[in-house]
Protein backbone atom coordinates (compact mmCIF):
# COMPACT_ATOMS: atom_id res chain seq x y z
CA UNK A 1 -10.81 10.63 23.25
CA UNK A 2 -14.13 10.91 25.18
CA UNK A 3 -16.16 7.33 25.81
CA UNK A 4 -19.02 8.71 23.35
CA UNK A 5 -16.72 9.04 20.62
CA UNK A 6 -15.10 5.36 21.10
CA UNK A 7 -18.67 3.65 21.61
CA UNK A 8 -19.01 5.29 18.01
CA UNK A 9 -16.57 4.52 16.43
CA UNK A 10 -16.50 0.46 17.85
CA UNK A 11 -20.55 0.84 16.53
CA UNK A 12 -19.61 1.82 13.27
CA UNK A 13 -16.96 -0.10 12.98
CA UNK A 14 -19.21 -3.29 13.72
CA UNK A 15 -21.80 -2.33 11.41
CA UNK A 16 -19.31 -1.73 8.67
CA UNK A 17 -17.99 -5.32 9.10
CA UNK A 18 -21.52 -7.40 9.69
CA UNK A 19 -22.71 -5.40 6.25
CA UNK A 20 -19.26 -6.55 4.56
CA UNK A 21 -19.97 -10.06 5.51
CA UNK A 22 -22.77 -10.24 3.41
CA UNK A 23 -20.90 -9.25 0.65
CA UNK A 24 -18.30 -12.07 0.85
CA UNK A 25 -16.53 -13.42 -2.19
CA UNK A 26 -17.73 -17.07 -3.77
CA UNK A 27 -14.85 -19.56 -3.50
CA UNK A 28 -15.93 -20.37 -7.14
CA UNK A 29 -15.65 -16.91 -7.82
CA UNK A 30 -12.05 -15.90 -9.84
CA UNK A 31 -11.06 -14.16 -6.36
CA UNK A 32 -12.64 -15.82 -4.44
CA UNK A 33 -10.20 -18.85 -5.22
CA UNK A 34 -6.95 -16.93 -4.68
CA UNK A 35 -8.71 -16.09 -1.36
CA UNK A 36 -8.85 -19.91 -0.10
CA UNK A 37 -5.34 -20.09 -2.12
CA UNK A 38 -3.81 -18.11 0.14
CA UNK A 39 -5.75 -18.69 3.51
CA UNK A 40 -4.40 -22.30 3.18
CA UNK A 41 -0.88 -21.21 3.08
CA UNK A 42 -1.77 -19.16 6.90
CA UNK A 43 -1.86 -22.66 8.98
CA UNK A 44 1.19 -23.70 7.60
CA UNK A 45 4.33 -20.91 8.44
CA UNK A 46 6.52 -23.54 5.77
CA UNK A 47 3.93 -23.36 3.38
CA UNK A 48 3.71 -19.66 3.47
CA UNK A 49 7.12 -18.95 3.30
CA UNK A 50 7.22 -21.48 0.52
CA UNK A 51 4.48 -19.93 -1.61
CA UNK A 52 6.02 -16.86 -1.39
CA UNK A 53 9.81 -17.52 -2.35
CA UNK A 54 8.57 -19.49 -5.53
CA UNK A 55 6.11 -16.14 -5.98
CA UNK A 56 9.30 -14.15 -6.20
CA UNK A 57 11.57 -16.51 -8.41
CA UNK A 58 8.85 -17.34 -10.79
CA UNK A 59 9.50 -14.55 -13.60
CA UNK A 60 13.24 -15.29 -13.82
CA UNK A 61 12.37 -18.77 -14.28
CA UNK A 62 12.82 -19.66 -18.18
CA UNK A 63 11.53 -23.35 -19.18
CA UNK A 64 9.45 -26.17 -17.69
CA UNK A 65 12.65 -27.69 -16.45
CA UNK A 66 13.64 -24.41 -14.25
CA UNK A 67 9.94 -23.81 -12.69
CA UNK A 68 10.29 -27.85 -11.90
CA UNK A 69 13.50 -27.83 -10.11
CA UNK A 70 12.50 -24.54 -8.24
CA UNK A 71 9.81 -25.91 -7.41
CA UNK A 72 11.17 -29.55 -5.75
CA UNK A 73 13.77 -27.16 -4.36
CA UNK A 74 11.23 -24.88 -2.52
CA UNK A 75 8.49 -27.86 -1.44
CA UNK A 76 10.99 -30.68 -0.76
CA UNK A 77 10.13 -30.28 2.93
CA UNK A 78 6.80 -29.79 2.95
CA UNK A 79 6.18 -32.93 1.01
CA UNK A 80 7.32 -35.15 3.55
CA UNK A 81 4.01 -33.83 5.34
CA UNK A 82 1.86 -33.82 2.46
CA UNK A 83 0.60 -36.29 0.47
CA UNK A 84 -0.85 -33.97 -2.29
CA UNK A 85 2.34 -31.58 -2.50
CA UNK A 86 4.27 -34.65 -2.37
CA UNK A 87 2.41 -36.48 -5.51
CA UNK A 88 2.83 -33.11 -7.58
CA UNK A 89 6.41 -32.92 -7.21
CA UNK A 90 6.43 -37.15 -7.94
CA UNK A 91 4.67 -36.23 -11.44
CA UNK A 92 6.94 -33.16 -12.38
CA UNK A 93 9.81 -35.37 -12.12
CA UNK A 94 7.91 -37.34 -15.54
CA UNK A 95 9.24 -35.52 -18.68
CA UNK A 96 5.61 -36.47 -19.94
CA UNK A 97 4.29 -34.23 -17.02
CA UNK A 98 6.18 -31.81 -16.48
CA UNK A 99 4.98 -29.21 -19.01
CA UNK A 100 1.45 -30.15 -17.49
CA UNK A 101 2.85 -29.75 -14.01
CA UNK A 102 4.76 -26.55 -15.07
CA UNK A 103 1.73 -24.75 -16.93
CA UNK A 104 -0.09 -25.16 -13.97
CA UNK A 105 2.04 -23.88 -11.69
CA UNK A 106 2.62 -20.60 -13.91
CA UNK A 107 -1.55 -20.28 -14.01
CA UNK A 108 -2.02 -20.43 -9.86
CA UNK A 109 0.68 -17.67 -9.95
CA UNK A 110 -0.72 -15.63 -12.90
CA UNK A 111 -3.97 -15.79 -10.95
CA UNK A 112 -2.36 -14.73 -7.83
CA UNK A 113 -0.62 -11.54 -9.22
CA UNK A 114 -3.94 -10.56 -11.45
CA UNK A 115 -5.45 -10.16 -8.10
CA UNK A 116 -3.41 -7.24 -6.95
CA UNK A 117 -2.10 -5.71 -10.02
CA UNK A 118 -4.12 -4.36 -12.96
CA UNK A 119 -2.08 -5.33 -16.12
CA UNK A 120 1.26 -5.43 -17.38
CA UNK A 121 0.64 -2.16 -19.52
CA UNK A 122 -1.81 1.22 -19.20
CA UNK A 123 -3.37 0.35 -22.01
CA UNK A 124 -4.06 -3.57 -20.65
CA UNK A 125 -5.55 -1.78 -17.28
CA UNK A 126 -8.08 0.51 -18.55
CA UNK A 127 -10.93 -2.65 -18.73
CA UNK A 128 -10.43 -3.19 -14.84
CA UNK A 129 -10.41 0.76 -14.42
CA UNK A 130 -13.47 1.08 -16.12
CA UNK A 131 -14.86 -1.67 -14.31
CA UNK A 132 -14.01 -0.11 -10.87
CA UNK A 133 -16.44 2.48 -11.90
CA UNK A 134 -19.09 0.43 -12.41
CA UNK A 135 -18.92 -0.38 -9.09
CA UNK A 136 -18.57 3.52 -7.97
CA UNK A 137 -15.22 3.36 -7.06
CA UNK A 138 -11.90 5.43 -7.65
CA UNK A 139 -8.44 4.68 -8.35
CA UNK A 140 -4.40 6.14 -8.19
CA UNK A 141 -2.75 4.11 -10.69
CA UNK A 142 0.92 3.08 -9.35
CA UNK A 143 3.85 2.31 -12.20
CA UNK A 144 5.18 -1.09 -10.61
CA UNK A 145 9.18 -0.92 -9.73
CA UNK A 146 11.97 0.02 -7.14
CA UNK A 147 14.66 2.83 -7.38
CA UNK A 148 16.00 3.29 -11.19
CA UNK A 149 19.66 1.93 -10.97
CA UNK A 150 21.02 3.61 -14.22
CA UNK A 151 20.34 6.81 -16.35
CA UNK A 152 18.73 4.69 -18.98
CA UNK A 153 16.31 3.23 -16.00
CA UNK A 154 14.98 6.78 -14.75
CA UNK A 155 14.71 7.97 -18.55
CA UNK A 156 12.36 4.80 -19.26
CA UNK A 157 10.26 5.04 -15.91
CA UNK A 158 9.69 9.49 -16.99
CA UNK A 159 8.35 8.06 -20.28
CA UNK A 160 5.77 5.70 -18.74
CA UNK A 161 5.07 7.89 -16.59
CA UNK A 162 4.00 10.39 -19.36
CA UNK A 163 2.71 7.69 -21.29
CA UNK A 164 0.57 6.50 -18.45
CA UNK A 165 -0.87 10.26 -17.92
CA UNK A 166 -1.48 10.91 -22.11
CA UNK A 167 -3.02 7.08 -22.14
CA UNK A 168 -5.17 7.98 -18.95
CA UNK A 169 -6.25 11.51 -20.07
CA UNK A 170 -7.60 10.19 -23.71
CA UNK A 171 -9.84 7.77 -22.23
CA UNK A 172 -13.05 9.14 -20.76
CA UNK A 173 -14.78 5.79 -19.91
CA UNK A 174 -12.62 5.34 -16.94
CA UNK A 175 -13.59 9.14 -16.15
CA UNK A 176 -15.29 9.12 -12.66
CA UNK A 177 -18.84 10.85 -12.25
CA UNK A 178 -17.43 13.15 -9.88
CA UNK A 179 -13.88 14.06 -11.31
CA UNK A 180 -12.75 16.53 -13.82
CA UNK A 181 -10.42 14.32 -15.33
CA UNK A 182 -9.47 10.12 -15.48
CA UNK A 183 -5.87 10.87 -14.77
CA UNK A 184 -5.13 10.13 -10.95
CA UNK A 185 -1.50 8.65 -10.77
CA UNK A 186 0.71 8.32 -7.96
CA UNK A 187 4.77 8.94 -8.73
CA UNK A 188 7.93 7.20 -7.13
CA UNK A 189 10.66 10.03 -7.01
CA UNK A 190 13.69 7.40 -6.32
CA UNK A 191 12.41 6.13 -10.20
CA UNK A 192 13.30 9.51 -11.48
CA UNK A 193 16.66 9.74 -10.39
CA UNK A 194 18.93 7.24 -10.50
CA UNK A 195 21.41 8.64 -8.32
CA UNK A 196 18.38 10.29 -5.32
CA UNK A 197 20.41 9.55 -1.89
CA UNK A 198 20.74 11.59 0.62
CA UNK A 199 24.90 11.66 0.37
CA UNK A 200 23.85 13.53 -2.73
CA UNK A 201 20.97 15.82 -1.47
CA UNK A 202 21.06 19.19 -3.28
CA UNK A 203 21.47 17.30 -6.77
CA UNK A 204 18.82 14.84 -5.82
CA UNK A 205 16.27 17.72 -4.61
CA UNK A 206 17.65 19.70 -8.16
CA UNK A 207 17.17 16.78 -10.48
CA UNK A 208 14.27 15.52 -8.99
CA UNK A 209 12.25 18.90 -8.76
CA UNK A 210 12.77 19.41 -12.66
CA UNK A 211 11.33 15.56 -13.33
CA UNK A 212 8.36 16.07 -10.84
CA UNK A 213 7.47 19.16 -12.50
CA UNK A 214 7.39 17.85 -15.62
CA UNK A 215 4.89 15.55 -14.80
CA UNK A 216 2.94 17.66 -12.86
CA UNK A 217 2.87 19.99 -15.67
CA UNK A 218 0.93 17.29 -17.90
CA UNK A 219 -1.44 16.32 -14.69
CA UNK A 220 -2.62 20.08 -14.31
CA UNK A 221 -3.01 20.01 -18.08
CA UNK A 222 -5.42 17.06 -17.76
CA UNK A 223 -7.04 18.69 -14.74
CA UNK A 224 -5.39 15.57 -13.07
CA UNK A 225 -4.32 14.63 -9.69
CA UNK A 226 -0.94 13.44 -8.61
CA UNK A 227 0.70 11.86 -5.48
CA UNK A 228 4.04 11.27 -4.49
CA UNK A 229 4.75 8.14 -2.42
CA UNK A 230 6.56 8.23 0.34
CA UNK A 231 9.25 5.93 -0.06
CA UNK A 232 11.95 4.43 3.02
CA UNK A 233 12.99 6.52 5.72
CA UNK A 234 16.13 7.73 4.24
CA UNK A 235 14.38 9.17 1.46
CA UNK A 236 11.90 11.62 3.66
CA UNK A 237 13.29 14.52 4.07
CA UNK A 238 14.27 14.46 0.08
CA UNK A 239 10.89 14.00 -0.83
CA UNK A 240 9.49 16.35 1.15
CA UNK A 241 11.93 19.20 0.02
CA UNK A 242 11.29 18.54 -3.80
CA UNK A 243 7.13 18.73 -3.42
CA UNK A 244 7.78 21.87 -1.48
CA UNK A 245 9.91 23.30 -4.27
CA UNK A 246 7.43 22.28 -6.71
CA UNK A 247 4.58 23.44 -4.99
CA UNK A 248 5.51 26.55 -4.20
CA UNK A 249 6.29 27.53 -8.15
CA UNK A 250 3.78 30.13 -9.99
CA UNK A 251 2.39 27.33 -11.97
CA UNK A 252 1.30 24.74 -9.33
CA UNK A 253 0.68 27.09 -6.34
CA UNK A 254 -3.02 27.70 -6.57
CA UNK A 255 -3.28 23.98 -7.74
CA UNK A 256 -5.15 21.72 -5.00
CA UNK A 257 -4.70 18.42 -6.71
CA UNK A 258 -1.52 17.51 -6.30
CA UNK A 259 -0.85 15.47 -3.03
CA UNK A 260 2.10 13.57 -0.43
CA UNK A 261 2.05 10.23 1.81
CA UNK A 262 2.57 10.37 5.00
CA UNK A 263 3.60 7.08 6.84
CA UNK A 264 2.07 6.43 10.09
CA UNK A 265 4.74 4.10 11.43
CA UNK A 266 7.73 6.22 11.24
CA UNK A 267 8.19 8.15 14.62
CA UNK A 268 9.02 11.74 13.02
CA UNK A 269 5.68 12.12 10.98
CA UNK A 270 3.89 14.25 13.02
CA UNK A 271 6.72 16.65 13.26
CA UNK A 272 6.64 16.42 9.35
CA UNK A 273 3.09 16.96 9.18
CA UNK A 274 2.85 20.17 11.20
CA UNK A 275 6.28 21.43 9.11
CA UNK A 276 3.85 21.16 6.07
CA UNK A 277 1.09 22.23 7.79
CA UNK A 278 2.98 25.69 8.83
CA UNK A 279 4.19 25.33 5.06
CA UNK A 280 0.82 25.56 3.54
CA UNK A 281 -0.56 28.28 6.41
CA UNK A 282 2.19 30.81 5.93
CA UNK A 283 3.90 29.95 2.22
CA UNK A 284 1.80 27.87 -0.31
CA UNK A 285 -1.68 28.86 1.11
CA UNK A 286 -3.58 26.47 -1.18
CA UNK A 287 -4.64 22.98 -0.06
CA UNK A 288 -3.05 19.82 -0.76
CA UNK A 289 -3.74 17.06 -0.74
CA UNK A 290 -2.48 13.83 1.87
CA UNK A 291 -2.85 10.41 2.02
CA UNK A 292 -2.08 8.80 5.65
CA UNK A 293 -0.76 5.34 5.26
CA UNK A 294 0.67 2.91 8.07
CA UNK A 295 3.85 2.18 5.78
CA UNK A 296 4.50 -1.12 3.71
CA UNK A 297 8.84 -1.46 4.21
CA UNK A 298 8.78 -1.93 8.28
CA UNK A 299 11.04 -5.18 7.77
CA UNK A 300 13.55 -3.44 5.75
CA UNK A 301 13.57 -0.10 8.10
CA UNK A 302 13.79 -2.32 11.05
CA UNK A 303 16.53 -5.02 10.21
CA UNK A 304 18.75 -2.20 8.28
CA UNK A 305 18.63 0.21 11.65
CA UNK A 306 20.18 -2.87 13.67
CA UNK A 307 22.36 -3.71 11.12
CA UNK A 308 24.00 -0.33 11.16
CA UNK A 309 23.43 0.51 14.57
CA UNK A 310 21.14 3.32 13.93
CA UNK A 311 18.37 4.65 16.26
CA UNK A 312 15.28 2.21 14.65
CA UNK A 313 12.88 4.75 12.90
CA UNK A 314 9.95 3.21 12.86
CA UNK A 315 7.70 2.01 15.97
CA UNK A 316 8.26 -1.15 16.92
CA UNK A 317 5.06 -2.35 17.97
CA UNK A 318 1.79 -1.96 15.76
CA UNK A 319 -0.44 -0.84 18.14
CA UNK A 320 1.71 2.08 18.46
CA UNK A 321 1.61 2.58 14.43
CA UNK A 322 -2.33 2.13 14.86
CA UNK A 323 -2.20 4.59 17.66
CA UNK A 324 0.11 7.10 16.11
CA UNK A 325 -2.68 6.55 12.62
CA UNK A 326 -5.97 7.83 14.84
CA UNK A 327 -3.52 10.87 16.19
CA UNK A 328 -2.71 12.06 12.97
CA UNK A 329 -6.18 11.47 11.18
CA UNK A 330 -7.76 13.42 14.17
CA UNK A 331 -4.57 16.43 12.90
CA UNK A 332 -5.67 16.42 9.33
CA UNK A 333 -9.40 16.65 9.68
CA UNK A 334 -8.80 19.63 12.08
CA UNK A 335 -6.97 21.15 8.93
CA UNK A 336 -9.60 20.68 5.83
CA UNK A 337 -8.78 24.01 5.43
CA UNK A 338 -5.21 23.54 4.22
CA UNK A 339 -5.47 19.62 3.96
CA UNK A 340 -7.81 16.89 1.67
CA UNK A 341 -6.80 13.87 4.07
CA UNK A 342 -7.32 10.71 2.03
CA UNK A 343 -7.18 7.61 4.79
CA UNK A 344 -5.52 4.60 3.41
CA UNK A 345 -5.90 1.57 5.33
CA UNK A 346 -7.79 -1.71 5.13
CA UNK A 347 -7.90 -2.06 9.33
CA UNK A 348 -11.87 -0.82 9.70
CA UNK A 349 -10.98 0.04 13.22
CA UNK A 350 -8.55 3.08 11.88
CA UNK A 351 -11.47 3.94 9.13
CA UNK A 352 -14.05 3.84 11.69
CA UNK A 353 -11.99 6.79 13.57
CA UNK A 354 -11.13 8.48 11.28
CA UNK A 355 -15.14 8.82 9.84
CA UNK A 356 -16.15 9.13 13.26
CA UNK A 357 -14.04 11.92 14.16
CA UNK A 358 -15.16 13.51 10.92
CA UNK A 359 -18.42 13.45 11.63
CA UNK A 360 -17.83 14.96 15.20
CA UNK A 361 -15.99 17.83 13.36
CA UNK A 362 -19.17 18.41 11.40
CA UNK A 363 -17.45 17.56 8.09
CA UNK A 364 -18.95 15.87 4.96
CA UNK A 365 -18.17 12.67 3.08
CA UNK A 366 -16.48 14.65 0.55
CA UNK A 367 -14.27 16.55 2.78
CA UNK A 368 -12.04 13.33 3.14
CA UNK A 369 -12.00 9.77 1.19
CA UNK A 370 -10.80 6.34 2.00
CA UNK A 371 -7.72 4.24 -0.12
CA UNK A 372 -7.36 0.68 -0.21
CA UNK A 373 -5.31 -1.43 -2.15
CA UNK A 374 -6.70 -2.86 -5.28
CA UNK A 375 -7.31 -7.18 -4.87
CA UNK A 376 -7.92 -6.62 -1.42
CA UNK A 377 -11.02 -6.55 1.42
CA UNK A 378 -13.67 -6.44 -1.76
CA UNK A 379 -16.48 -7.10 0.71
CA UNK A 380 -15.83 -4.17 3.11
CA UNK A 381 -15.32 -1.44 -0.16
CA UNK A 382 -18.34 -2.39 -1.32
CA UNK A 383 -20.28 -1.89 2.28
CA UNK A 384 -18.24 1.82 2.67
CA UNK A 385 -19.42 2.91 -1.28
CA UNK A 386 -22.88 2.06 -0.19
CA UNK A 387 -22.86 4.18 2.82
CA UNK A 388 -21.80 7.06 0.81
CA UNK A 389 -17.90 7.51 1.34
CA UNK A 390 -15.96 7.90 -1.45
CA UNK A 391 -13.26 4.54 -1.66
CA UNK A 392 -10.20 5.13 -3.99
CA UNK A 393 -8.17 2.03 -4.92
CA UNK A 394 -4.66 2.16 -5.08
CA UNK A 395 -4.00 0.29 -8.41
CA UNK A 396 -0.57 -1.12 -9.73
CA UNK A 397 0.05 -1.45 -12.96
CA UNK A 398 3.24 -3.25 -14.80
CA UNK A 399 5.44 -6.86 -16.24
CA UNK A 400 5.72 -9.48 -13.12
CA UNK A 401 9.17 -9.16 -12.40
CA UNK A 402 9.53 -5.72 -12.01
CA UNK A 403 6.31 -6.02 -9.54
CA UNK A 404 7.27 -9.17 -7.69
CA UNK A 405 8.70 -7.38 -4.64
CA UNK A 406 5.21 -5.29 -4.60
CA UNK A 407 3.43 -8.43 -5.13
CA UNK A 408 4.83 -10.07 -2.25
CA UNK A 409 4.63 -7.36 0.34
CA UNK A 410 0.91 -7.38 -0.68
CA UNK A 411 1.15 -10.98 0.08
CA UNK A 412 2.38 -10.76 3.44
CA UNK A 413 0.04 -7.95 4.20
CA UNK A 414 -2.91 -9.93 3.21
CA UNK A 415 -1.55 -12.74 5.34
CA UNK A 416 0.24 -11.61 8.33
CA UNK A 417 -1.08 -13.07 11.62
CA UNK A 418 -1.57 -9.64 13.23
CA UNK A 419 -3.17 -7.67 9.55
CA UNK A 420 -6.50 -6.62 10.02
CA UNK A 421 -7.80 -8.35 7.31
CA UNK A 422 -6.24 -11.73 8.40
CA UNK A 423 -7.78 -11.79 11.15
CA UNK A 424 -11.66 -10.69 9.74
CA UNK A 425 -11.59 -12.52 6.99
CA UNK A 426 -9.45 -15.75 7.87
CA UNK A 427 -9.93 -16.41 11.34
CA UNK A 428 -13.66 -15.54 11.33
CA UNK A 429 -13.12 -13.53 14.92
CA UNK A 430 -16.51 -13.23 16.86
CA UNK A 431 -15.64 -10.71 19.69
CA UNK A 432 -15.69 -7.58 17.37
CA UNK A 433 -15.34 -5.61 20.63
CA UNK A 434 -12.16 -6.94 20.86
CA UNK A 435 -11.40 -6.50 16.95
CA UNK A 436 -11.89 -3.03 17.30
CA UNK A 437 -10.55 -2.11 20.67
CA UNK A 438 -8.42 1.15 20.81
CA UNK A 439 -4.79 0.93 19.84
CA UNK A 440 -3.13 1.88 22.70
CA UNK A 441 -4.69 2.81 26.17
CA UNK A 442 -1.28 3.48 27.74
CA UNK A 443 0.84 6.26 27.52
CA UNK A 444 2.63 6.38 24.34
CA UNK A 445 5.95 7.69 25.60
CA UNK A 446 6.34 5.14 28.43
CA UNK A 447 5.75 2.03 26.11
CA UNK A 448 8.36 3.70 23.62
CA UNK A 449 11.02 3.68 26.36
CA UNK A 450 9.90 0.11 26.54
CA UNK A 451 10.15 -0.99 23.29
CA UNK A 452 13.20 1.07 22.47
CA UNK A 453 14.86 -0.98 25.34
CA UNK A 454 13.61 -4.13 23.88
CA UNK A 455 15.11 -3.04 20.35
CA UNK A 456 18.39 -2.16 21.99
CA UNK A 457 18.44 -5.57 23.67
CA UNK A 458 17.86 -7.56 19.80
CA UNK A 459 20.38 -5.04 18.61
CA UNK A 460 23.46 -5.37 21.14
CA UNK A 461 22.64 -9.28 20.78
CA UNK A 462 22.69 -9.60 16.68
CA UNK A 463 19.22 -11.58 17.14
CA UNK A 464 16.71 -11.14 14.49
CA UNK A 465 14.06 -13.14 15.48
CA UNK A 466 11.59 -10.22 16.71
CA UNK A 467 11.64 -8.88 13.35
């Protein structure tokens, strides 16, 4: 990367940022509260781990008496350090209180998960949808839930799924300015299938290929657009095989709105991405679209490759996932041609490349958009709408307990000491220079010998604590 090009993109980036602190949330503002709810969990690691293990039980929990006990269970500890934490658990323990206590506890949750997930039901969603238009933004609405376990689980998620597209395609208030149709939905294949592994690969690319293109029959039908997450590791080359096989029938192949993730943190993606590439060039030969992500299951893929003793897929440090980001964003806007790269991130330092680099290639806005998640970085959306770029939130819609394991990665993302957001929003960081630095200014291979020796080392000595 030439020094012109990185003094532009740290500009940008710093001009994106000073215009997004302007637009910062009101702590008496609805969000604005969960905001200070959670940034006083960050100085306390007990607190945080707390918070987010009642976070995850709270659904299953049935009566006052449960949420109480789960509750005394999870902050026992931490009330021996605070007075206030201490008091609330003193009350709960008073059958007079504890509804009170309970009630209250079930409202500071309710508010947390209604910042990061739309409603329990389509139908429920389509007031926030609307009202991301009004502030000129986009969305991909996301069906909340893991892998279908049974038959009867995959049937139900291909109904709402259908559902979701016939609900979305009757409704043309949420219909953006600039679209041809409301219905932008993004699909989980391992929901489909109850049985997609890769012991069973052939029936899982069959099966899988007939659901997908049922789906994507209704999306063209709605002029719609569709993607298909990317899901763990194990999953990849499944999911890549079944969008092939679908794209490349008669009725989708001179389609251009149907779409994959790609995940920046696993090592093999840019061999994926140029197999797809040379897929499109010399077989499909009609764009699709792809949305770069960093990837949200690095915990998982990194505890379950030392558990097993597998090579660990993913790269170990972030700055090589942040580095291994700006190298394939710089890939796919070289490829407009055959690609519509949609840049998901909230770290502005990624965005600011990848706009940068865009604008070196002589592209416009609308050759490329940007995806967040929806609940989070609200300041630094608005600033990027304003300047013209189009900003497409990734939107989850579905019943708490099936979305508590999304809900609490997007709580550790929005709180992790080294997220990008973390560290704007919460620790107020002054040297922007050093905010927006370059990912990696050493050679990629020689810190991957390094940090594959440093894996080996936690793996040969069973010691998680790096994870």
């Amino acid at each position: 990367m030439s020094k012109e090009l990185e003094i532009k993109i740290i500009a940008l980036g710093k001009a994106i940022l000073e215009g997004s602190k302007k637009r910062e949330l009101h702590i008496l503002s609805p969000l604005g509260f969960v905001d200070k709810l959670l940034e006083s969990s960050l100085n306390n690691a007990e607190l945080k781990i707390a918070l987010f293990r009642f976070v995850d039980v709270m659904p299953s929990l049935k009566n006052s008496k449960e949420i109480v006990s789960h509750l005394e269970e999870y902050f026992l500890e931490i009330a021996k350090k605070s007075n206030i934490i201490k008091l609330i658990i003193k009350l709960s323990k008073l059958p007079i209180l504890r509804e009170i206590v309970s009630t209250l506890a079930k409202t500071q949750i309710n508010s947390i998960s209604k910042k990061f997930i739309l409603g329990e039901s389509p139908t429920e969603a389509l007031y926030k949808l609307a009202k991301l238009k009004t502030k000129n933004r986009k969305y991909t609405v996301d069906l909340l839930g893991e892998a279908a376990l049974s038959g009867a689980e995959s049937e139900e998620y291909f109904f709402r799924y259908k559902e979701l597209i016939k609900i979305l395609s009757a409704n043309s208030q949420i219909k953006g300015d600039n679209e041809d149709s409301p219905v932008n939905i993004s699909i989980k294949l391992s929901s489909l299938y109850e049985s997609t592994n890769p012991l069973n690969f052939e029936q899982s690319v069959l099966k899988l290929s007939e659901k997908l293109s049922s789906l994507f029959r209704l999306v063209k039908e709605s002029k719609g657009t569709a993607f298909v997450d990317m899901e763990d590791s194990s999953l990849v080359d499944i999911t890549l095989a079944v969008v092939k096989n679908v794209l490349t029938k008669e009725e989708f192949s001179n389609y251009k709105k149907f779409g994959i993730v790609l995940q920046a943190y696993l090592k093999r993606t840019e061999k994926d991405l140029d197999n797809i590439l040379d897929w499109i060039k010399n077989e499909r030969k009609t764009q699709i679209q792809i949305r770069l992500v960093k990837g949200a299951y690095w915990d998982t893929e990194f505890m379950s490759s030392i558990s097993n003793g597998w090579d660990c897929p993913v790269f170990i440090e972030k700055t090589h996932s942040d580095f291994n980001y700006e190298k394939l964003s710089y890939k796919l806007l070289n490829n407009t041609k055959y690609v519509y790269p949609a840049f998901a991130s909230h770290n502005i330092r990624s965005l600011s490349n990848a706009i940068c680099i865009a604008s070196e290639l002589k592209l416009e806005k609308h050759d490329f958009e940007i995806q967040t998640l929806y609940g989070m970085g609200e300041e630094f959306k608005d600033e990027l709408v304003a300047r013209g770029f189009s900003v497409r939130e990734y939107a989850p819609v579905g019943k708490m307990l099936p979305g508590m394991a999304y809900l609490v990665r997007r709580l550790l993302e929005n709180t992790a000491n080294e997220g990008f957001l973390r560290r704007v929003s919460f620790d107020k960081i002054s040297d922007l220079d050093e905010l927006l630095k370059a990912p990696s200014i050493y050679n990629l291979a020689h810190d991957l010998e390094s940090n594959n020796k440093e894996f080996n080392l936690v793996k040969n000595n069973g010691n998680n604590d790096n994870s």
